[in-house]
C-alpha atoms as a PDB file:
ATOM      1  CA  UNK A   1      27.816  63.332  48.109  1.00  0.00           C
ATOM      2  CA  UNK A   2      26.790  59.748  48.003  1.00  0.00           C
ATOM      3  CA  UNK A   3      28.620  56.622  47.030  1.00  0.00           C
ATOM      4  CA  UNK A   4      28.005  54.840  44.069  1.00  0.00           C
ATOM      5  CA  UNK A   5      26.559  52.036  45.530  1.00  0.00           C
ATOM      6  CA  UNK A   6      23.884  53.503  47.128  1.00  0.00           C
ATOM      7  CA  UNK A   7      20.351  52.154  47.534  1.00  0.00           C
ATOM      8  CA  UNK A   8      16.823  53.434  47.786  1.00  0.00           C
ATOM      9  CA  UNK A   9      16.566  52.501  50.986  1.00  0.00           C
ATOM     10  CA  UNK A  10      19.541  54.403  52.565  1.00  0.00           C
ATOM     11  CA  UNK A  11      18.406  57.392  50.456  1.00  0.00           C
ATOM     12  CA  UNK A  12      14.618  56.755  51.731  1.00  0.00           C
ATOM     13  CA  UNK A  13      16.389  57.109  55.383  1.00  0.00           C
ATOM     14  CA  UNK A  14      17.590  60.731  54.292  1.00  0.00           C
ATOM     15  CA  UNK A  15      14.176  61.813  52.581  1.00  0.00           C
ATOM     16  CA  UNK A  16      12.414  60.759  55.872  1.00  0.00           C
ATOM     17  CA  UNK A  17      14.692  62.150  58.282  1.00  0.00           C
ATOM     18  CA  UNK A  18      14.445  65.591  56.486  1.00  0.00           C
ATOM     19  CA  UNK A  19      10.051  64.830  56.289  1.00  0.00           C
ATOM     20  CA  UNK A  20       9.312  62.809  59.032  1.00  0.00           C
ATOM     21  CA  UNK A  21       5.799  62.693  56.894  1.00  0.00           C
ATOM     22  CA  UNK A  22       7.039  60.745  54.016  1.00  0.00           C
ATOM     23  CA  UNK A  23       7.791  57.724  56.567  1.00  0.00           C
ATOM     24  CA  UNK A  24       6.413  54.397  55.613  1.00  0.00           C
ATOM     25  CA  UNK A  25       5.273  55.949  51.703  1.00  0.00           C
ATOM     26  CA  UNK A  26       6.031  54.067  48.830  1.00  0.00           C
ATOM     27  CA  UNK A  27       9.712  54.937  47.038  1.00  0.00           C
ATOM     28  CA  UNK A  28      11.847  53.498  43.968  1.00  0.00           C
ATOM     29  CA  UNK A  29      15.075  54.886  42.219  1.00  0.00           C
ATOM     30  CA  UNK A  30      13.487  56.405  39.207  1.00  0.00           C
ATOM     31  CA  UNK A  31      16.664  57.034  37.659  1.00  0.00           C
ATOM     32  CA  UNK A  32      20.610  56.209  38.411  1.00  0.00           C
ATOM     33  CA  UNK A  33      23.267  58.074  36.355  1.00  0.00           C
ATOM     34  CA  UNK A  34      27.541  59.206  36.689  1.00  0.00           C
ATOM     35  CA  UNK A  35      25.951  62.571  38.042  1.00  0.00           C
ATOM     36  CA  UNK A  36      23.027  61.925  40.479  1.00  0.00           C
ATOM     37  CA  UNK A  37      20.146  59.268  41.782  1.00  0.00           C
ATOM     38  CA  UNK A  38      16.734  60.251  41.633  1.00  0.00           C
ATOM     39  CA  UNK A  39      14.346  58.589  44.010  1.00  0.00           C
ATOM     40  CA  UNK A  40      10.497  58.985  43.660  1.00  0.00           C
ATOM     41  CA  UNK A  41       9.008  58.897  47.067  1.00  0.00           C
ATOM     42  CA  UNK A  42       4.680  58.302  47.066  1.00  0.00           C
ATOM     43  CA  UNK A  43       4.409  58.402  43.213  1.00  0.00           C
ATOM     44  CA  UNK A  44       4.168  62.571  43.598  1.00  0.00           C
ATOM     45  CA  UNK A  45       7.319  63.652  44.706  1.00  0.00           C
ATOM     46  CA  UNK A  46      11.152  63.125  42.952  1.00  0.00           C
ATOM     47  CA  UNK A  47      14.400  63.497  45.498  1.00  0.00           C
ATOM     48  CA  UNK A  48      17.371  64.097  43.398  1.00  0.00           C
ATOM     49  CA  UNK A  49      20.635  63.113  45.286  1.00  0.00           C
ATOM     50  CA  UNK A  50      23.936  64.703  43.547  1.00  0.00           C
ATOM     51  CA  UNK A  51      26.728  61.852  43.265  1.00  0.00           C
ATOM     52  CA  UNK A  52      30.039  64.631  43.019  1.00  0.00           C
ATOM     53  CA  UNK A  53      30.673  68.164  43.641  1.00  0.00           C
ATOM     54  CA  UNK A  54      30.066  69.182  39.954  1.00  0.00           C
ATOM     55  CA  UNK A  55      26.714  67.449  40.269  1.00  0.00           C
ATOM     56  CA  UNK A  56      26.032  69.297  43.440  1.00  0.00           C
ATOM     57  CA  UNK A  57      27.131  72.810  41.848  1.00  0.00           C
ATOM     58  CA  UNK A  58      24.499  72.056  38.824  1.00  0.00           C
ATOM     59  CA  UNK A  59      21.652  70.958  41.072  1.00  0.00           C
ATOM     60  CA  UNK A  60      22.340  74.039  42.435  1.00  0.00           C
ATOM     61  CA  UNK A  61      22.352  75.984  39.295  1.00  0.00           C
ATOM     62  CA  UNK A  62      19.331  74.573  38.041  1.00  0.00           C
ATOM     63  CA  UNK A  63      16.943  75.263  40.608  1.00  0.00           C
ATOM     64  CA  UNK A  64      18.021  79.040  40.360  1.00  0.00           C
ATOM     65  CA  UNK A  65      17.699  78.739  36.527  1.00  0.00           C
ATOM     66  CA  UNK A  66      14.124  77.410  36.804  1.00  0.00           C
ATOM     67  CA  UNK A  67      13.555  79.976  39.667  1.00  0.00           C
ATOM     68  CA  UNK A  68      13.713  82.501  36.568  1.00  0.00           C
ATOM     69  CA  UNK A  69      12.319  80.064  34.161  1.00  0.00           C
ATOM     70  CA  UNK A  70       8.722  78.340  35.323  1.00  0.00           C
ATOM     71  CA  UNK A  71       6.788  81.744  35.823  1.00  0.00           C
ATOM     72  CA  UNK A  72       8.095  83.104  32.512  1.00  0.00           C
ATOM     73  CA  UNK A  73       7.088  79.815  30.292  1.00  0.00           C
ATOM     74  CA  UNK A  74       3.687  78.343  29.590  1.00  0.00           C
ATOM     75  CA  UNK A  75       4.604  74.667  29.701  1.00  0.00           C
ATOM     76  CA  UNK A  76       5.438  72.868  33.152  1.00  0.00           C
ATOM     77  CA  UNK A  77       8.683  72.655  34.293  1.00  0.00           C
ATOM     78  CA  UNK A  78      10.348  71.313  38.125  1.00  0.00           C
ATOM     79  CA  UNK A  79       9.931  73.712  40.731  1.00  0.00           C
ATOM     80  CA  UNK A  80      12.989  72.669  42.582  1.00  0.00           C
ATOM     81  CA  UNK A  81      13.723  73.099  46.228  1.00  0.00           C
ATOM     82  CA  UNK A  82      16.741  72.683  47.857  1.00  0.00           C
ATOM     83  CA  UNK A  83      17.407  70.852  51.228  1.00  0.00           C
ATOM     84  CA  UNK A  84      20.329  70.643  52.975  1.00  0.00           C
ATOM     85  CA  UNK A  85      19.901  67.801  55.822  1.00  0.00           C
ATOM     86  CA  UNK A  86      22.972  67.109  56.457  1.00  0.00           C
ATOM     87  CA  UNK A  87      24.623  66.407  52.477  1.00  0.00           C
ATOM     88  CA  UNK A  88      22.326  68.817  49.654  1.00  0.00           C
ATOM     89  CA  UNK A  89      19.266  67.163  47.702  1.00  0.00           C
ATOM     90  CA  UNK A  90      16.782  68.559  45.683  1.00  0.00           C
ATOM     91  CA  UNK A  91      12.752  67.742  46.183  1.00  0.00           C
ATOM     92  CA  UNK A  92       9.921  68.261  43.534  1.00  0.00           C
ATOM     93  CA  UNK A  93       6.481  67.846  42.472  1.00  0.00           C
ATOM     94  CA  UNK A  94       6.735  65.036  39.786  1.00  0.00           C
ATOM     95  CA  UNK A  95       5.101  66.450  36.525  1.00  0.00           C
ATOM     96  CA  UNK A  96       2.790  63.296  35.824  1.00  0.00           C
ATOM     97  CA  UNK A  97       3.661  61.188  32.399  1.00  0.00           C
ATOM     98  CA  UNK A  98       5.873  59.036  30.418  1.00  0.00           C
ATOM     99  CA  UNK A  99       8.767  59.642  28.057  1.00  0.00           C
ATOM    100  CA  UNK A 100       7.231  60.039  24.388  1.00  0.00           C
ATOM    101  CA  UNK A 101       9.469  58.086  21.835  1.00  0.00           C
ATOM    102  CA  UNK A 102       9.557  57.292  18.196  1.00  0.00           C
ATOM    103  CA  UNK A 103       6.799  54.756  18.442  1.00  0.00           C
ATOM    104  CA  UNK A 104       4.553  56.621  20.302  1.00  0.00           C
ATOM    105  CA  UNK A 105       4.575  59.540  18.059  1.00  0.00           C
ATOM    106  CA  UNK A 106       4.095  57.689  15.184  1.00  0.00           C
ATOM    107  CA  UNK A 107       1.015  56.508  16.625  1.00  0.00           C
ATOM    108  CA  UNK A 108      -0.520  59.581  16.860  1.00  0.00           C
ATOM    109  CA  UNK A 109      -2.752  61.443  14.148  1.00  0.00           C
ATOM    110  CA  UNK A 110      -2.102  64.398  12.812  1.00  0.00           C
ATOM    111  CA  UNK A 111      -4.147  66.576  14.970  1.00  0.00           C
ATOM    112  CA  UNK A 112      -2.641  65.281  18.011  1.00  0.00           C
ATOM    113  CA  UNK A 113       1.262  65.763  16.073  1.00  0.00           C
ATOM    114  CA  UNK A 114       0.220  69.409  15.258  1.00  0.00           C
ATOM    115  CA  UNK A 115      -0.413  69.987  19.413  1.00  0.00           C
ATOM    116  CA  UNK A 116       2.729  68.384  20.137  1.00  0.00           C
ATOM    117  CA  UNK A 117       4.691  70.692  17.537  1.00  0.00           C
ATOM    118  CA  UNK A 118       2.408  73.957  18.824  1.00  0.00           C
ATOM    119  CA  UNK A 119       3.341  73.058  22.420  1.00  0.00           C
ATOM    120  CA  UNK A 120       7.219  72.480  22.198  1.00  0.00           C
ATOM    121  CA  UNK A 121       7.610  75.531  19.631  1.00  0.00           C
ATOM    122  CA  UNK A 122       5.858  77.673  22.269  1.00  0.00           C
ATOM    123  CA  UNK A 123       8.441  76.914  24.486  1.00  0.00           C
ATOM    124  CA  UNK A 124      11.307  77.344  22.459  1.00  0.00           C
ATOM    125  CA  UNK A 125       9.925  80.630  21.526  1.00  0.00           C
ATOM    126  CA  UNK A 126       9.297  81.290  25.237  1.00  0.00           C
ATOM    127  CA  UNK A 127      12.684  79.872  26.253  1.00  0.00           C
ATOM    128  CA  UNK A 128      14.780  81.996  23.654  1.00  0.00           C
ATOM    129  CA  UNK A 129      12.649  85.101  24.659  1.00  0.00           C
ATOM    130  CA  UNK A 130      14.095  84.828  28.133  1.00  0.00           C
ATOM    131  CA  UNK A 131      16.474  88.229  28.803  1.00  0.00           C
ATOM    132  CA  UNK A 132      20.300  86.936  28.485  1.00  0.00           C
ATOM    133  CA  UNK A 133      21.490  89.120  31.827  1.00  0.00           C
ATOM    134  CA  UNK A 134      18.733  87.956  33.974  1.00  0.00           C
ATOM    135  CA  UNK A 135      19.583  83.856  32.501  1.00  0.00           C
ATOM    136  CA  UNK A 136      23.766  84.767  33.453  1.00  0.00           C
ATOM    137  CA  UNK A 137      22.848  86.057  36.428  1.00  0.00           C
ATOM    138  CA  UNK A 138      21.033  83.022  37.792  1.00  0.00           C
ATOM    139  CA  UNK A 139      23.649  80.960  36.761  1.00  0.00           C
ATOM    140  CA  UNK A 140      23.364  80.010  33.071  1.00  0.00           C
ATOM    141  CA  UNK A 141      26.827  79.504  30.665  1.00  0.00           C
ATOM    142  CA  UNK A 142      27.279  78.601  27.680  1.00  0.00           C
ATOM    143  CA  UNK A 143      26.496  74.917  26.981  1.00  0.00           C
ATOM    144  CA  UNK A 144      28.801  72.131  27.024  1.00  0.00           C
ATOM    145  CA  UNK A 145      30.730  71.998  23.721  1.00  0.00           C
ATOM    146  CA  UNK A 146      31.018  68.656  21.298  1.00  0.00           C
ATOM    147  CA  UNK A 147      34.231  66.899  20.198  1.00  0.00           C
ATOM    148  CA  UNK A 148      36.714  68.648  18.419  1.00  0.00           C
ATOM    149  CA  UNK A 149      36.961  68.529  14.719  1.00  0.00           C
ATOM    150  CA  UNK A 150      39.804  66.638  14.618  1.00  0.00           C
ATOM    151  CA  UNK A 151      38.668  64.122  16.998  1.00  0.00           C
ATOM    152  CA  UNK A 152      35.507  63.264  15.069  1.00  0.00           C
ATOM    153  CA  UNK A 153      37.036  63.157  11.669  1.00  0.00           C
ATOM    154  CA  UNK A 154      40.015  60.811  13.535  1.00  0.00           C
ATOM    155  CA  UNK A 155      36.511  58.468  14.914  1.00  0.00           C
ATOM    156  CA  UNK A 156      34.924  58.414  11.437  1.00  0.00           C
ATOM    157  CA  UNK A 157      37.871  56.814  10.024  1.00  0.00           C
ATOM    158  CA  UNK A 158      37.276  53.805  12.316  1.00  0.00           C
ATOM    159  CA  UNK A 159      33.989  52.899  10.545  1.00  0.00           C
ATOM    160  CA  UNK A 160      34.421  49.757   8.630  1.00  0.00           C
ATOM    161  CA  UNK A 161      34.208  50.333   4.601  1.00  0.00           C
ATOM    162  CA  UNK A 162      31.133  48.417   4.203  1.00  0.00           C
ATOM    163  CA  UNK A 163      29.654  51.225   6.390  1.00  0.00           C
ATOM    164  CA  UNK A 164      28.117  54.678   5.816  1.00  0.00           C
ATOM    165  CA  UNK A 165      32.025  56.362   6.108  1.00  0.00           C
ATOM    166  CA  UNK A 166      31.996  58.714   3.211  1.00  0.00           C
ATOM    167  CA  UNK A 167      28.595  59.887   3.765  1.00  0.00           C
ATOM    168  CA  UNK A 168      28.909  60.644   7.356  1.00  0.00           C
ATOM    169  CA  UNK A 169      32.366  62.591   6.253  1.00  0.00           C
ATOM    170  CA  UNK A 170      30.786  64.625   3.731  1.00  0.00           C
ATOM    171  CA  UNK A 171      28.366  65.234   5.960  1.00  0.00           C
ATOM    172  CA  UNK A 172      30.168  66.235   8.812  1.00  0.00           C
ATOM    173  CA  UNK A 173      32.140  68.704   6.340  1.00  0.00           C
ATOM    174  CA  UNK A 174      29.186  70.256   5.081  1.00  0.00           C
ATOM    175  CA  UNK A 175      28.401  71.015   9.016  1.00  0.00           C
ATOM    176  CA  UNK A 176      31.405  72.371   9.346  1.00  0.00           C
ATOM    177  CA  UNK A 177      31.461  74.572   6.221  1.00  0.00           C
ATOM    178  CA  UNK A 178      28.014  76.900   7.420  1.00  0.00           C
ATOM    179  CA  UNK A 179      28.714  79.851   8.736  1.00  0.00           C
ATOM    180  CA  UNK A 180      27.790  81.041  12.133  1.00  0.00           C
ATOM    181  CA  UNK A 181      24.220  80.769  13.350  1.00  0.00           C
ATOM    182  CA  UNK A 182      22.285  83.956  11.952  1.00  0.00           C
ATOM    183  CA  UNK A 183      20.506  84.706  15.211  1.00  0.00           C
ATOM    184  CA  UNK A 184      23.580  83.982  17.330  1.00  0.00           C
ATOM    185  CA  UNK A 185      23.385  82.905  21.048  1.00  0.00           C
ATOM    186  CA  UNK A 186      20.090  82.491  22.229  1.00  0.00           C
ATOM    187  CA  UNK A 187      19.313  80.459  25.850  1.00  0.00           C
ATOM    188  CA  UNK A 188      17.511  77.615  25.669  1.00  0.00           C
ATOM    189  CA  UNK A 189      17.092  73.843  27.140  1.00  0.00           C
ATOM    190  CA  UNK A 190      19.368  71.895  24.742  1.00  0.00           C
ATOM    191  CA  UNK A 191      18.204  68.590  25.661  1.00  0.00           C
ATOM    192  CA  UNK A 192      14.565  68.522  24.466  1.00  0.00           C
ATOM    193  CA  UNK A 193      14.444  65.109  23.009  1.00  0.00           C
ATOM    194  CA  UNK A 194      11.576  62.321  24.708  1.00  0.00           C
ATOM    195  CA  UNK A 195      13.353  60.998  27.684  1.00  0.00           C
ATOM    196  CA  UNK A 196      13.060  64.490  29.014  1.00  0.00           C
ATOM    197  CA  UNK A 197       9.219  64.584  28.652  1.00  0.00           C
ATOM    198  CA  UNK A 198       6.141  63.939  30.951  1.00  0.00           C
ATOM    199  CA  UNK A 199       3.781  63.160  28.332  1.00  0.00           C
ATOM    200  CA  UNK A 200       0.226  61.693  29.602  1.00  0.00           C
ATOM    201  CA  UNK A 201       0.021  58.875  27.084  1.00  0.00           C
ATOM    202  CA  UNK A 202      -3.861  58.590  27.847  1.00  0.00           C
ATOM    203  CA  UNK A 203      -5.068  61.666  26.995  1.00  0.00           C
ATOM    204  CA  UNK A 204      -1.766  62.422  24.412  1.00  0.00           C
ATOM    205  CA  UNK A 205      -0.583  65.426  25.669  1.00  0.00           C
ATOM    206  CA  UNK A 206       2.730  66.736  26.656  1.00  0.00           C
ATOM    207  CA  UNK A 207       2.650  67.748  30.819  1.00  0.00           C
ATOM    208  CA  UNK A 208       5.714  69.348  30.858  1.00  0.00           C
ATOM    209  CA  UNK A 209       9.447  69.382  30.032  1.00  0.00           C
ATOM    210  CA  UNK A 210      12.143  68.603  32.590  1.00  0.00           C
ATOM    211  CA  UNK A 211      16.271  68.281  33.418  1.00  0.00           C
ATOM    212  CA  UNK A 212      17.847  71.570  33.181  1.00  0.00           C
ATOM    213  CA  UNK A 213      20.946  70.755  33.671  1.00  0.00           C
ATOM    214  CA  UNK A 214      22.433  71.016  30.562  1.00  0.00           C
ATOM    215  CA  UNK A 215      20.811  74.375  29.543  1.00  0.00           C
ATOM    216  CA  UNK A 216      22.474  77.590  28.563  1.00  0.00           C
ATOM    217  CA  UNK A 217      23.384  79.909  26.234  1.00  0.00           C
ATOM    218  CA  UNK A 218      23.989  78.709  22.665  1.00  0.00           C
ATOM    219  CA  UNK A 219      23.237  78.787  18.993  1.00  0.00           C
ATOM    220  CA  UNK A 220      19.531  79.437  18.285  1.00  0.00           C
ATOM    221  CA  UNK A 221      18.708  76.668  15.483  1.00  0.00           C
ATOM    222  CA  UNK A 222      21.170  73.846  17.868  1.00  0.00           C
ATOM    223  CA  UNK A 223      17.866  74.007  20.417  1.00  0.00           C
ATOM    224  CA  UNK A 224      15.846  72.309  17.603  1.00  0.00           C
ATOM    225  CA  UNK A 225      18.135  69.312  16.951  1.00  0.00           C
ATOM    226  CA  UNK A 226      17.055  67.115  20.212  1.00  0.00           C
ATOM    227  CA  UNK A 227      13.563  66.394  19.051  1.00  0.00           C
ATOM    228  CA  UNK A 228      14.541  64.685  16.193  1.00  0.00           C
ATOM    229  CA  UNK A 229      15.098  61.725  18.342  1.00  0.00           C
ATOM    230  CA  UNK A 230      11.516  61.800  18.425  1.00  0.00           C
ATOM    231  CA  UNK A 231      11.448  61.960  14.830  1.00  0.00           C
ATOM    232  CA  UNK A 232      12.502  64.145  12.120  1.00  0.00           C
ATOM    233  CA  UNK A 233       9.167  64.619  11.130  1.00  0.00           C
ATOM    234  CA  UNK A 234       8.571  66.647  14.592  1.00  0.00           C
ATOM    235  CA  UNK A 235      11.232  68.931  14.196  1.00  0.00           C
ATOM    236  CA  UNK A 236       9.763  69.915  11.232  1.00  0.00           C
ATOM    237  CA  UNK A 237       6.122  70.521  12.234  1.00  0.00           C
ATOM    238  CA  UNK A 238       8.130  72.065  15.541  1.00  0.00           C
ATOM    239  CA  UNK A 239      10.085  74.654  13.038  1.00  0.00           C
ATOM    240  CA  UNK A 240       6.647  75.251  11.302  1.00  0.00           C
ATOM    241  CA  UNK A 241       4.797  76.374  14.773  1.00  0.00           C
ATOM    242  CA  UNK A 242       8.066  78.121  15.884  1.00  0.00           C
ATOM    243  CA  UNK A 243       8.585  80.609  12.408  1.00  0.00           C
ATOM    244  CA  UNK A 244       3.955  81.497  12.697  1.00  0.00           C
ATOM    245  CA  UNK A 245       4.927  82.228  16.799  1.00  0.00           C
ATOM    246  CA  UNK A 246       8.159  84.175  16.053  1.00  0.00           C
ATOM    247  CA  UNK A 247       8.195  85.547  12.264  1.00  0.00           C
ATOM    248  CA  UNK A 248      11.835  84.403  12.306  1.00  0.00           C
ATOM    249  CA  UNK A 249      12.921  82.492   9.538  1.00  0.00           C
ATOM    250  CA  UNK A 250      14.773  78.768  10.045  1.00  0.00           C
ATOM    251  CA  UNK A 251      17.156  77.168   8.112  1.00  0.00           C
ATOM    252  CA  UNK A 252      16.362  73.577   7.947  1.00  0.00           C
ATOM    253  CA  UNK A 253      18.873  72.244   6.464  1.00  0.00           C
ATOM    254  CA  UNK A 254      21.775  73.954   9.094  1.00  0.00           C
ATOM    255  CA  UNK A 255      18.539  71.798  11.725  1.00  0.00           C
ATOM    256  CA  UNK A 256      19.358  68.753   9.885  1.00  0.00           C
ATOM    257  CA  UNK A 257      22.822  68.758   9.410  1.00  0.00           C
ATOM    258  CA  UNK A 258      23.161  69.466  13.445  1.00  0.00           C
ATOM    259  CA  UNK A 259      21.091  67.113  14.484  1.00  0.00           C
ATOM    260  CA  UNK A 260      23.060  64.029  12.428  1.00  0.00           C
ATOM    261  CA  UNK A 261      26.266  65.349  13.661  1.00  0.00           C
ATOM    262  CA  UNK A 262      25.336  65.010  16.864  1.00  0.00           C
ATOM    263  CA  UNK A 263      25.020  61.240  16.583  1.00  0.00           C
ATOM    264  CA  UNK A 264      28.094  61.546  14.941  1.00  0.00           C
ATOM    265  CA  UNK A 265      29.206  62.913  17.338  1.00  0.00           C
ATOM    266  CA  UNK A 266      27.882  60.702  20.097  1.00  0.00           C
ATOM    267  CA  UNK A 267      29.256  57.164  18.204  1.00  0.00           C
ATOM    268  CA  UNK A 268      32.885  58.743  17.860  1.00  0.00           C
ATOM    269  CA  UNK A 269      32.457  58.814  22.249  1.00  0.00           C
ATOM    270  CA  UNK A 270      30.985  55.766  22.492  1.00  0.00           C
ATOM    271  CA  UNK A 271      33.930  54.382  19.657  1.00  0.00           C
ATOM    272  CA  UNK A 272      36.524  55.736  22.315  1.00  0.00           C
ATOM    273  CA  UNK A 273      34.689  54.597  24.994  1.00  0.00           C
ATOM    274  CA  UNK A 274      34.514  51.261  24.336  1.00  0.00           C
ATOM    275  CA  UNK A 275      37.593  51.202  22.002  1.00  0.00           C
ATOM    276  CA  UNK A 276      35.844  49.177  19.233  1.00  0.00           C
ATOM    277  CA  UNK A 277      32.943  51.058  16.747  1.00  0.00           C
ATOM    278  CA  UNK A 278      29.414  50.072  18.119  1.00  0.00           C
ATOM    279  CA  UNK A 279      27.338  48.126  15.705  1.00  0.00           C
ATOM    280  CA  UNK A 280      24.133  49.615  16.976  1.00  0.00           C
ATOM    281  CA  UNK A 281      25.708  53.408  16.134  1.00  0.00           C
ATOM    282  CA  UNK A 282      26.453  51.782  12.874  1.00  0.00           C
ATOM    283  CA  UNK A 283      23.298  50.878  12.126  1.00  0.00           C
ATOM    284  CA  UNK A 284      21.867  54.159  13.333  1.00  0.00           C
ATOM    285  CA  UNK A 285      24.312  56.169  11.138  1.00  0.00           C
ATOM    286  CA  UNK A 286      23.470  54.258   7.984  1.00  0.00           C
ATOM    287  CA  UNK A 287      19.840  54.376   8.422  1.00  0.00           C
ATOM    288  CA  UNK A 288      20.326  58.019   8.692  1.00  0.00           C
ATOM    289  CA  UNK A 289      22.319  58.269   5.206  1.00  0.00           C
ATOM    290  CA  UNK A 290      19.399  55.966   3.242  1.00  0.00           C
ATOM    291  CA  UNK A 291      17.060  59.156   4.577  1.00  0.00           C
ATOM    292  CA  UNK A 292      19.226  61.651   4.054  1.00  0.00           C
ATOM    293  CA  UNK A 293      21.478  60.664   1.218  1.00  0.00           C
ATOM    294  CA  UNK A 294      22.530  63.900   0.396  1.00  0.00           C
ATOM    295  CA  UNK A 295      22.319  67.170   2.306  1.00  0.00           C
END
């Protein structure tokens, strides 16, 4: 494990030590969080140090997962390799592009939307395809699970009453009130929203789809929800390309209704977190009920 305050440098020792090769190449953290450091090493390669023991167990896990994964979906994913020299770390091939956000799709026409939507709904069709004993058997569970009810509804109450409140209440209780997902457990990546992307801003077109870690086995329609941090509007056209690949039939209004409660979800944490409601959540929340006043 490493400590917490650990720099590139020291973890530029390790890479080199374990690929005497990479000596003297070019390296920055690429991204710090509570689990694990990633350091890119020669702008092609991406060294991901775990932080705890969990973190080590799901580096672990996903690089067996994508073992089973990458050769049985279209779109590019990690092809993860473990090294053990002396504490564990994972090296890949970094899939070339940028994070895709609100403002970048919004930039794009509609031809170049529709590609975006064709390309992420093949996956999802591809990922959900994948056979449930062979995903359990490389390691996959069921995915992490959100806040008790209670706990939410006890969060909501801490919104001021100049604040979206009652909406996000009733909206919360229609979540609650749909019954269970008709296509049951599927697996899938859970965490397809843009900061998850490699998308080659240039040429506008999605590389490939990355971090793992949170996949596993869990309602179908949940799998859509992440890309409406992208934008609503994608989830659609994504739902669109997903029912012509599939010939199943999605309920977008259970899509919707997930996808809110989520950030519902995620301002009650950051509420307890930080022990005061976060105005920025606020704001989020109530933008959300002026564009979906009623659902």
């Amino acid at each position: 494990m490493i400590s917490p305050d650990v720099g590139a440098a020291e973890l530029m020792d390790t890479v080199a030590a374990a690929f005497p090769d990479l000596g003297g190449r070019p390296f920055h953290i690429l991204g710090a969080g509570w689990d694990s450091v990633a350091l890119e090493v020669d702008g092609r390669l991406v060294f991901k140090f775990p932080r705890h023991e969990a973190a080590r167990a799901a580096l672990i896990r996903e690089a067996s997962l994508l073992a089973e994964i990458r050769p049985r979906v279209t779109l590019a994913v990690p092809d993860i390799e473990l090294v053990q020299s002396p504490r564990l770390f994972s090296r890949h091939q970094k899939i070339p592009g940028e994070h895709l956000f609100s403002e970048h799709y919004l930039r794009m026409n509609r031809a170049r939307r529709a590609d975006l939507a064709r390309t992420l709904a093949q996956f999802l069709a591809e990922t959900h395809a994948l056979d449930p004993a062979l995903m359990e058997t490389a390691g996959g569970r069921p995915i992490k699970p959100w806040l008790e009810p209670e706990a939410i509804l006890a969060g909501l109450e801490t919104l001021p009453p100049d604040s979206p409140r009652d909406w996000a209440l009733r909206t919360f209780e229609a979540w609650q009130a749909l019954p269970p997902d008709p296509y049951g457990l599927i697996y899938g990546h859970f965490d397809g929203h843009g900061w998850n992307m490699a998308f080659d801003h240039a040429r506008v077109r999605l590389n490939g789809i990355y971090d793992f870690a949170d996949s596993g086995f869990g309602p179908l329609h949940q799998d859509f929800i992440y890309s409406s941090w992208i934008s609503f509007h994608l989830t659609d056209r994504i739902v669109d390309a997903y029912e012509d690949l599939t010939g199943r039939s999605l309920d977008r209004r259970r899509i919707t209704l997930t996808a809110i409660v989520l950030r519902i979800t995620e301002f009650v944490e950051l509420s307890r977190a930080h022990g005061t409601p976060e105005l920025g959540r606020i704001v989020e929340l109530a933008n959300l009920a002026a564009e979906f006043p009623t659902l």
